[in-house]
Protein backbone atom coordinates (compact mmCIF):
# COMPACT_ATOMS: atom_id res chain seq x y z
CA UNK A 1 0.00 0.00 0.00
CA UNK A 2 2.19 2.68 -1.45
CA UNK A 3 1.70 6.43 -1.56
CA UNK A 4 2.02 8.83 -4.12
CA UNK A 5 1.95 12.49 -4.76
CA UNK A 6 -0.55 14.26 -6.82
CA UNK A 7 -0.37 18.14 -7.55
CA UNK A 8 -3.00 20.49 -6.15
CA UNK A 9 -4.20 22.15 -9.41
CA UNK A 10 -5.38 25.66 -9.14
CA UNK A 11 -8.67 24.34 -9.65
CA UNK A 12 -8.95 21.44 -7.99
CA UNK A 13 -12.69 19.91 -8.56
CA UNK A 14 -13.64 19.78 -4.72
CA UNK A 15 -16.79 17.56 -6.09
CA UNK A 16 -14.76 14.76 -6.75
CA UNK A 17 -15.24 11.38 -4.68
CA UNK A 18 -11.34 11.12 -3.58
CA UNK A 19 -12.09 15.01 -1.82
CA UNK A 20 -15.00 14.75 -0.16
CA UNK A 21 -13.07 14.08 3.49
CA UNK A 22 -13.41 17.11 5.45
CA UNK A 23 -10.01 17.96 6.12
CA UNK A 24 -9.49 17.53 2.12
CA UNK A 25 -12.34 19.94 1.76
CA UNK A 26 -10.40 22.33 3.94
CA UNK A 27 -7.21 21.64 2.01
CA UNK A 28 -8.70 22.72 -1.44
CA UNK A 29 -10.00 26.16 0.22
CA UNK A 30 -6.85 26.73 1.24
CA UNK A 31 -5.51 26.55 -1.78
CA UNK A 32 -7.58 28.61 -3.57
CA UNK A 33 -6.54 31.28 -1.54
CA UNK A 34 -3.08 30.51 -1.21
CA UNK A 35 -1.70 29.89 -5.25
CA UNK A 36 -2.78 33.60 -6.18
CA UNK A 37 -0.60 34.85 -3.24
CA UNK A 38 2.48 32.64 -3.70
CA UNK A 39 1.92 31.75 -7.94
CA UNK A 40 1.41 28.25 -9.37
CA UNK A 41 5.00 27.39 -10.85
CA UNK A 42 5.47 22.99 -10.91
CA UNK A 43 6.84 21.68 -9.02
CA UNK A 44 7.34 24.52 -6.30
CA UNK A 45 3.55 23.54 -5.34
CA UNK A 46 1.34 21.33 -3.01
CA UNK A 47 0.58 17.99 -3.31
CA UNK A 48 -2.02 15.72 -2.38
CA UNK A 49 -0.56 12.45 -0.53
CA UNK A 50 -2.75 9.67 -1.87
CA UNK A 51 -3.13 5.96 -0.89
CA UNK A 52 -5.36 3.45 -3.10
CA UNK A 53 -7.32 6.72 -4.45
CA UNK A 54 -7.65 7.91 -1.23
CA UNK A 55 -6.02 11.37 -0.40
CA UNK A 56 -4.35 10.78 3.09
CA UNK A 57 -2.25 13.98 3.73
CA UNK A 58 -1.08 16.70 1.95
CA UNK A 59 2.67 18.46 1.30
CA UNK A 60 4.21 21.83 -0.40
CA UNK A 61 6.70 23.79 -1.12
CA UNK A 62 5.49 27.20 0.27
CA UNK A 63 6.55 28.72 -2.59
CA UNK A 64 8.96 28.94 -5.21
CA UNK A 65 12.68 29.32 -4.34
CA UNK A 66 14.40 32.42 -2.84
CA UNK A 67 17.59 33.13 -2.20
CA UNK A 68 18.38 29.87 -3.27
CA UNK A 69 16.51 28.14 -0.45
CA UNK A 70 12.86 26.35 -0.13
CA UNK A 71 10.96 25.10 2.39
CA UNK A 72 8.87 22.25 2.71
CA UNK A 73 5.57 21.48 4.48
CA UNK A 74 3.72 18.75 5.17
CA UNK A 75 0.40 17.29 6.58
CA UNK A 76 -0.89 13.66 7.45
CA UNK A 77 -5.05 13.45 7.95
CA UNK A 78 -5.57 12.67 11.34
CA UNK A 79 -6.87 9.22 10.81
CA UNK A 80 -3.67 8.61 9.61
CA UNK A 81 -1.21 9.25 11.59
CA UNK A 82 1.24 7.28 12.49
CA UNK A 83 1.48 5.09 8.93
CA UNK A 84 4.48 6.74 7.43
CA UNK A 85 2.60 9.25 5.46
CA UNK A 86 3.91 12.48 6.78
CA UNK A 87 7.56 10.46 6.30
CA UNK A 88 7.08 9.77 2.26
CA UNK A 89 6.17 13.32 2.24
CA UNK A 90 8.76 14.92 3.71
CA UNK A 91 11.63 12.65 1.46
CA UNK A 92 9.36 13.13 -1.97
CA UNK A 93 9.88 16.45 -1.87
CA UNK A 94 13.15 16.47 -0.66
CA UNK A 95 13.74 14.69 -3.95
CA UNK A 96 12.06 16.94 -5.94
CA UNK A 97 14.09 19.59 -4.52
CA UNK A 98 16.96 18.36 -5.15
CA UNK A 99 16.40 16.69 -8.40
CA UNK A 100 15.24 20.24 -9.47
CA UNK A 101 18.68 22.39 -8.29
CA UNK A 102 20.99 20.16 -6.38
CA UNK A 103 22.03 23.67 -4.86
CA UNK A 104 19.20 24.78 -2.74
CA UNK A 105 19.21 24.85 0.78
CA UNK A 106 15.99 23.43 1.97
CA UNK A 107 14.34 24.46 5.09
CA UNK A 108 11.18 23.90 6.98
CA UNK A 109 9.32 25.25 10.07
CA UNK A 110 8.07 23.63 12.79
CA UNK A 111 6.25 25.02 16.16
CA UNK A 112 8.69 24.81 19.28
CA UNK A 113 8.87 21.65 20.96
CA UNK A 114 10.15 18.12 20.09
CA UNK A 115 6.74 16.13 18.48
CA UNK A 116 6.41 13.56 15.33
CA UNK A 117 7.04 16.28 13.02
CA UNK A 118 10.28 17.71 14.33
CA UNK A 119 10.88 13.54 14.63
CA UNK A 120 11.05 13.33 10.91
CA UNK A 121 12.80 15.77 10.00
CA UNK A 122 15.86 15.23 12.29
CA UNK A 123 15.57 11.36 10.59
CA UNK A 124 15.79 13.42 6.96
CA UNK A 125 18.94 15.01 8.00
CA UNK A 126 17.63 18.29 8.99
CA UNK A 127 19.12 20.38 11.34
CA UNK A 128 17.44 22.66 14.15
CA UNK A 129 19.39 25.74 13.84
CA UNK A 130 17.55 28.61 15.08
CA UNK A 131 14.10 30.20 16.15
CA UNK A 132 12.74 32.42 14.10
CA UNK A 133 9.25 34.07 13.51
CA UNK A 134 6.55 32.68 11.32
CA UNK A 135 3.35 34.28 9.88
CA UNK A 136 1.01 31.15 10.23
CA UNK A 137 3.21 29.56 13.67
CA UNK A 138 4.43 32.60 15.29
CA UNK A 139 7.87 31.55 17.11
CA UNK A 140 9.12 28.35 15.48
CA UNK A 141 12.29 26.50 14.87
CA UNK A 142 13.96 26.56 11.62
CA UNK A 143 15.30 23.53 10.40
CA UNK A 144 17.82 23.12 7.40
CA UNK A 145 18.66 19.92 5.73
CA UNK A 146 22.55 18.87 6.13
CA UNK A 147 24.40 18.38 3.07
């Protein structure tokens, strides 16, 4: 039971069967709201996380690169936590990153406080390195992946 990424479109069709979960539903507003602000440029975008048609989590770049870095997001549906999902996500894009420009520095955010996310990340080769400010977390660590 494998997992796979599929690109948030613009327009996703929140109608569809595979969307109809709530948090999916809340995904796809997001979105909406969130590709005019930041653009639509593949693969700097989010991603569905989907299971046997089945979307399961989501993950993004939160936009495109600048100052040759990028950061990376990602979200597993509660009901499936725990299963790995959050773990594909976070190496998938790490992949796409670097398959993309070898040279970025890739980053992510993550609230204060050691938890499954900040679990992953330090398993990906990331690196706490300071707090800083967010707009959507407020204080948060910044992590940055060791080369």
């Amino acid at each position: 039971m494998g997992y796979k990424l599929e690109i948030i479109t613009e327009k996703a069709d929140s109608r569809l069967p595979q969307f109809a979960s709530e948090e999916c539903q809340q995904l796809i507003s997001i979105y909406e709201h969130y590709y005019p602000k930041i653009g639509f440029k593949i693969p700097w975008v989010g991603y569905f996380i989907v299971q046997e048609n089945e979307v399961v989590g989501s993950c993004s770049f939160t936009g495109k690169p600048n100052s040759n870095k990028v950061e990376l997001t990602y979200w597993t549906f509660k009901k499936h936590e725990g299963q790995g999902v959050s773990s594909f996500a976070c190496q998938e894009l790490i992949k796409i990153a670097k398959d993309t420009d070898p040279k970025l520095i890739i980053t992510a955010k993550t609230a204060p406080g050691y938890n499954a996310a900040t679990k992953i990340l330090e398993k990906n080769n990331f690196l706490l390195t300071q707090m800083v400010q967010d707009d959507n977390i407020g204080d948060s660590w910044l992590w940055i992946l060791d080369k």
